[in-house]
Protein backbone atom coordinates (compact mmCIF):
# COMPACT_ATOMS: atom_id res chain seq x y z
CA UNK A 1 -44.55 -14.66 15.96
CA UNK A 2 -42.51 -17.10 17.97
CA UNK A 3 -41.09 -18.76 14.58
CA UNK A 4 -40.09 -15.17 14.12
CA UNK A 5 -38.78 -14.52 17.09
CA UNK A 6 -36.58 -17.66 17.51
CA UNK A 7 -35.13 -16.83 14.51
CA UNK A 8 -33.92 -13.53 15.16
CA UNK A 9 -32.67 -15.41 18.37
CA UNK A 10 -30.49 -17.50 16.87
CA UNK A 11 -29.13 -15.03 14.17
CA UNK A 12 -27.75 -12.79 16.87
CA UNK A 13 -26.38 -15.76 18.88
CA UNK A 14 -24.37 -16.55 15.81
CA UNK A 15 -23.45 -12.95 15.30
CA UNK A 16 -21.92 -13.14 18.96
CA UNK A 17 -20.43 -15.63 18.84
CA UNK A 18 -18.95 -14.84 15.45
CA UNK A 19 -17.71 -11.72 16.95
CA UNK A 20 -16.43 -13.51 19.87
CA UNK A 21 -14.46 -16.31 17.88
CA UNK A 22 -12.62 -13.66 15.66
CA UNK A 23 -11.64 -11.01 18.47
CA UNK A 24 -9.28 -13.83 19.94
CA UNK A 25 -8.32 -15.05 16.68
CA UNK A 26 -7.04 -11.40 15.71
CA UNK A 27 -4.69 -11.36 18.07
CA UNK A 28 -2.93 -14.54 16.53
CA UNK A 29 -3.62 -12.90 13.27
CA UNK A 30 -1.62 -13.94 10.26
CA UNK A 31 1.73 -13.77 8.96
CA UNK A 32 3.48 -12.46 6.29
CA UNK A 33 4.01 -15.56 3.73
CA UNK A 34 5.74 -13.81 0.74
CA UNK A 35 6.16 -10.17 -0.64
CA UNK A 36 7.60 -8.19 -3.24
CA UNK A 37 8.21 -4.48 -4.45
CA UNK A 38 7.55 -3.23 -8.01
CA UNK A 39 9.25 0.12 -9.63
CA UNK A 40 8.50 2.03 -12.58
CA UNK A 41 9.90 4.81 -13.93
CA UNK A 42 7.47 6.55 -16.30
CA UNK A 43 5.70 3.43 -17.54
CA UNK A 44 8.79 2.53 -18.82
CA UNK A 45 8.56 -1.37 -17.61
CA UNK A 46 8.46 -3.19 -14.20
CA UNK A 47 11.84 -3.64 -12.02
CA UNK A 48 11.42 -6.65 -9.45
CA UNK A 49 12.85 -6.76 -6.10
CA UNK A 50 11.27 -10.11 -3.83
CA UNK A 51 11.59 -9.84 -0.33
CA UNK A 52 14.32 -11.65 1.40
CA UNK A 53 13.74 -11.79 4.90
CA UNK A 54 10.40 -9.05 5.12
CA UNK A 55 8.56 -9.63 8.18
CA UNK A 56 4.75 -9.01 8.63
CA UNK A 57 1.34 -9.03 10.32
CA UNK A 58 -1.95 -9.15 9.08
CA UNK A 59 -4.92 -8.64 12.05
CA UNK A 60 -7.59 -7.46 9.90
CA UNK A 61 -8.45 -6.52 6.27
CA UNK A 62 -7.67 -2.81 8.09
CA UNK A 63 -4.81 -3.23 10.48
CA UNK A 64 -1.20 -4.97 9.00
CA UNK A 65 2.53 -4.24 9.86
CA UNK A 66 5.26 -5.15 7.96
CA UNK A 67 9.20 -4.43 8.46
CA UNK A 68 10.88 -4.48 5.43
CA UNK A 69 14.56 -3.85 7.19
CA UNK A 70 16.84 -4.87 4.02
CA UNK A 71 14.67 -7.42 2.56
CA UNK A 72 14.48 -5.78 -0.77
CA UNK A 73 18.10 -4.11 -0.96
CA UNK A 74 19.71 -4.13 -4.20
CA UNK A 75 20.76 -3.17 -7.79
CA UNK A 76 18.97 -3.28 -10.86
CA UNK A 77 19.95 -1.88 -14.27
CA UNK A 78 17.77 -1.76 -16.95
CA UNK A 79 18.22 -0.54 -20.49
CA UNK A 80 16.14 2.83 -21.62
CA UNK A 81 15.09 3.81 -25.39
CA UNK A 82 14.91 7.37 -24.65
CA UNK A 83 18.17 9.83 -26.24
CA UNK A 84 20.40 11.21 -24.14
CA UNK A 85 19.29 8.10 -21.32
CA UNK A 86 20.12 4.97 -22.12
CA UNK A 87 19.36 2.91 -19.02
CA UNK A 88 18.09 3.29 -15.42
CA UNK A 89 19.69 1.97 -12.16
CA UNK A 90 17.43 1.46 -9.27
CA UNK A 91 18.57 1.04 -5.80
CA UNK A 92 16.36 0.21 -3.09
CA UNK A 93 18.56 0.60 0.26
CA UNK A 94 16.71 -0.18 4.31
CA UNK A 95 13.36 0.28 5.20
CA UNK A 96 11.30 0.97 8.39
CA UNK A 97 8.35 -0.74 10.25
CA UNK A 98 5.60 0.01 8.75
CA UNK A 99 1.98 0.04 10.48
CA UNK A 100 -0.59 0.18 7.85
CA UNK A 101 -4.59 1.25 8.99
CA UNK A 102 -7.55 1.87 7.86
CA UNK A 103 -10.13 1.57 4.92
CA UNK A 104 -8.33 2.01 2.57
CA UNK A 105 -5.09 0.74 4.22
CA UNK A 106 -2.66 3.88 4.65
CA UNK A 107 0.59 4.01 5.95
CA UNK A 108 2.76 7.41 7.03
CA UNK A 109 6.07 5.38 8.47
CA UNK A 110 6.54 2.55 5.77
CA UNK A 111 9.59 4.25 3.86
CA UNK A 112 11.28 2.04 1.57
CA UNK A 113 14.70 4.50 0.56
CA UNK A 114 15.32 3.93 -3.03
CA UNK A 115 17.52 6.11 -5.81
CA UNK A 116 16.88 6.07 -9.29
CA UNK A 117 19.70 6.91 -11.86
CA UNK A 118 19.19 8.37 -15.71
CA UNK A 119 22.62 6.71 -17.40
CA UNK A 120 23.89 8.15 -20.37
CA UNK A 121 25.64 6.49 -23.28
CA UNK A 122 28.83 5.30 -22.13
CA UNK A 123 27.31 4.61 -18.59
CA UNK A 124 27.41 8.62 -17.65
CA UNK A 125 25.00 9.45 -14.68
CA UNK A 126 22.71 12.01 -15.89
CA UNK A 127 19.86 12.20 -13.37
CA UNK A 128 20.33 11.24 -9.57
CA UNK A 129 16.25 10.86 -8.22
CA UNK A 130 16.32 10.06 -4.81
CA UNK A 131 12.75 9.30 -2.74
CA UNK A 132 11.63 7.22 -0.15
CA UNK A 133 8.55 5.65 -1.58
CA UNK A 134 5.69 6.23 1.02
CA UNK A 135 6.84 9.82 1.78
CA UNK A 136 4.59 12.68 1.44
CA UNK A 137 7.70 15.20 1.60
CA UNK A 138 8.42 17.34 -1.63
CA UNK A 139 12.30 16.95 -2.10
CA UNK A 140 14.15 19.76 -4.82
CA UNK A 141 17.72 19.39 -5.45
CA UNK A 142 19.97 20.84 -8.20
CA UNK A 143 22.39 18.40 -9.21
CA UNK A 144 24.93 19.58 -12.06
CA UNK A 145 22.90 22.47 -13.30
CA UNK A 146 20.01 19.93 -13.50
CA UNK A 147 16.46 21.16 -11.69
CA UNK A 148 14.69 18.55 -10.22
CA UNK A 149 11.06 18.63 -8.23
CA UNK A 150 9.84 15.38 -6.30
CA UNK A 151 6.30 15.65 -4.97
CA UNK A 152 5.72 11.94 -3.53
CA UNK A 153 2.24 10.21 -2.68
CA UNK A 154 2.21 8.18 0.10
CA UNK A 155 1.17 4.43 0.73
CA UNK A 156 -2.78 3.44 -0.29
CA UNK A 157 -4.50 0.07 -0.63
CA UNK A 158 -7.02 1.93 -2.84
CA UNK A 159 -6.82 4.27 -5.44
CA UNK A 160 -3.43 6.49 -6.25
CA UNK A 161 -3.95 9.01 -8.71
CA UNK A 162 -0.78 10.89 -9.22
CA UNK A 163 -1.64 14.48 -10.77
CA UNK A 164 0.59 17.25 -12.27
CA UNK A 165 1.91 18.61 -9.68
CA UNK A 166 2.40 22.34 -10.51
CA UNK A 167 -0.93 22.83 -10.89
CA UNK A 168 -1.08 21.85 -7.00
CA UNK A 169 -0.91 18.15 -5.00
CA UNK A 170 -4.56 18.02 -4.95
CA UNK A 171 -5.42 19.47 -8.79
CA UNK A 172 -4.13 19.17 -11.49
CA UNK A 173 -4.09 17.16 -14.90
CA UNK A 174 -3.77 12.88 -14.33
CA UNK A 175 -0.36 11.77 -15.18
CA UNK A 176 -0.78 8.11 -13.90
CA UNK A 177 -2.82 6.26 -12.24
CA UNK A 178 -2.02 2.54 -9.99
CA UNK A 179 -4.65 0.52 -7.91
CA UNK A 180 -3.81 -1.12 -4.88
CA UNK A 181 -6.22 -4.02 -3.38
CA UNK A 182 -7.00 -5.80 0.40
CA UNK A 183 -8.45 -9.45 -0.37
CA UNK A 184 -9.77 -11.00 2.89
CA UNK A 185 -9.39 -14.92 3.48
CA UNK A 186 -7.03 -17.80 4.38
CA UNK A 187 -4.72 -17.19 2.90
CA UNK A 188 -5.17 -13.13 2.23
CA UNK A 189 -3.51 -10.57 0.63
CA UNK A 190 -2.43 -6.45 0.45
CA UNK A 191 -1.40 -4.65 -2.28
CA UNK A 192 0.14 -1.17 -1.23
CA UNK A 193 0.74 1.19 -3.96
CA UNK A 194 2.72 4.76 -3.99
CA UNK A 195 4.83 7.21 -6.00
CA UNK A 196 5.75 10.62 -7.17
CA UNK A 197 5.27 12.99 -9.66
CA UNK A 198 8.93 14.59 -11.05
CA UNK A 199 9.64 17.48 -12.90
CA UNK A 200 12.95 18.35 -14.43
CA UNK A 201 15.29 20.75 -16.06
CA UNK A 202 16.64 17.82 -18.92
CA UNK A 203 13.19 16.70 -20.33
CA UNK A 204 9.46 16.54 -19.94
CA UNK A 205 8.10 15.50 -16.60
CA UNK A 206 7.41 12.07 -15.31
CA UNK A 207 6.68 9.80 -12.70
CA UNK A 208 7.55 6.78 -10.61
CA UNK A 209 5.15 3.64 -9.00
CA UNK A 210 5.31 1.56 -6.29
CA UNK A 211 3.63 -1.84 -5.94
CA UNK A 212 4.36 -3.60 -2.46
CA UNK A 213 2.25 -6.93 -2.53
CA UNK A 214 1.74 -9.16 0.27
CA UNK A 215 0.37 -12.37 0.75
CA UNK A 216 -0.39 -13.36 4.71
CA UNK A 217 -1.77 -16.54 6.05
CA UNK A 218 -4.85 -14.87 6.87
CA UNK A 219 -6.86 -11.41 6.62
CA UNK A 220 -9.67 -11.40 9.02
CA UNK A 221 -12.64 -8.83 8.66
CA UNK A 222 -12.39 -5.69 10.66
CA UNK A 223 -13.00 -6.61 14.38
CA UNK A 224 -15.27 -3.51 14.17
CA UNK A 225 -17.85 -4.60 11.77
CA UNK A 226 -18.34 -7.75 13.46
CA UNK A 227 -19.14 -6.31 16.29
CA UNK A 228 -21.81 -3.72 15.28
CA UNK A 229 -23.63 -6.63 13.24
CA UNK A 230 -23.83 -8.68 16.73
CA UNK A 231 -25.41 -5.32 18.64
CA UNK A 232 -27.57 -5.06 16.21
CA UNK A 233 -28.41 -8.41 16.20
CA UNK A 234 -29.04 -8.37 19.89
CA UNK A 235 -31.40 -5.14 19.60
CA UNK A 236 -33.26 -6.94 17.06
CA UNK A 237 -34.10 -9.59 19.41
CA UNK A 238 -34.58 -7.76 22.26
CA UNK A 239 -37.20 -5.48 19.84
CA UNK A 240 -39.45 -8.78 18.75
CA UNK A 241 -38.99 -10.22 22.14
CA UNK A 242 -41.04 -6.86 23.35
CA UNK A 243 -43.64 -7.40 20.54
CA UNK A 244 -44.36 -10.73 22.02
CA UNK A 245 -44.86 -9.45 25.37
């Protein structure tokens, strides 16, 4: 019984002082090493933009900011196979401070402003999609006689499954489907993934992904969890040590 009860001993002093050792750390926390954002426009292929100049925090596997200000402004034109389109321009423009929480991650004020544009042959702008990737905001615009719907998904480290909208946000038939990811460790990483289901007036309805990965030069485990396993450690001990009395 003492064998046991020494051991129990020592397993919650190591739990405390576990929990004690990472609480300070936390607050160092790591920081953002590299990141980059990831479009796609109806499967259609990946568009690039690295970060230049993205700031970021991580202080647990469930708590990270990042503030993407300009770092991933810019152009990019890609060609389309798809009569009367025959390429896409994406622009990403600013983006806010984002604070991303919970398990999964989640975010509601990381908006990175982007605008995708359906060219024609010749270079003719067909379709104008603007959306702030992150949003949960249901844009409609007519532009030229051309109906379009946006009904965005915000910001998840787990799971987005983007659904047919008309059938309601929460319903509906799977259109697409992306997987976003939280790795603890030195060095760690977040994968943030959103988008938006699109209907038009000009062809069949679509849809647009995010990808926002992140490496940091740490991801600690939640504070939180740490901290229950050392009071339960402790009650463990203090429940032998009255067994022995």
């Amino acid at each position: 019984m003492r064998d046991a009860l020494t051991g129990v001993l020592k397993l919650s002093l190591v739990l405390v002082l576990a929990s004690a050792t990472i609480f300070p750390a936390a607050a160092a926390a790591g920081a953002l090493t590299s990141a980059s954002l990831t479009f796609n426009l109806g499967g259609a292929g990946d568009i690039v933009f690295p970060a230049t100049g993205v700031t970021g925090t991580g202080m647990s596997v469930a708590e990270v900011t990042v503030d993407a200000g300009s770092g991933f402004a810019g152009t990019v034109v890609t060609p389309l196979d798809a009569p009367p389109a025959s390429a896409q321009s994406v622009i990403i423009g600013s983006n806010t401070l984002g604070n991303l929480l919970g398990d999964p991650l989640t975010s509601t004020n990381l908006l990175v402003n982007s605008t995708s544009i359906i060219l024609g042959f010749g270079g003719t702008p067909l379709i104008t999609i603007p959306l702030a990737a992150g949003s949960t905001t249901p844009v409609s615009i007519n532009e030229g006689g051309v109906q379009i719907d946006i009904y965005p998904f915000g910001w998840t480290s787990g799971v987005l499954q983007i659904t047919d909208a008309t059938n309601g946000m929460g319903g509906g038939a799977p259109v697409a489907t992306a997987t976003g990811s939280v790795v603890e460790g030195t060095p760690g990483s977040v994968t943030m993934v959103s988008g938006a289901y699109i209907e038009t007036s000009l062809a069949d309805p679509t849809f647009q992904i995010y990808t926002l990965t992140m490496e940091f030069e740490r991801l600690a485990p939640e504070p939180a969890g740490l901290l229950i396993l050392s009071v339960g450690g402790l009650a463990l001990a203090a429940r032998a040590r009255r067994r022995t009395i």
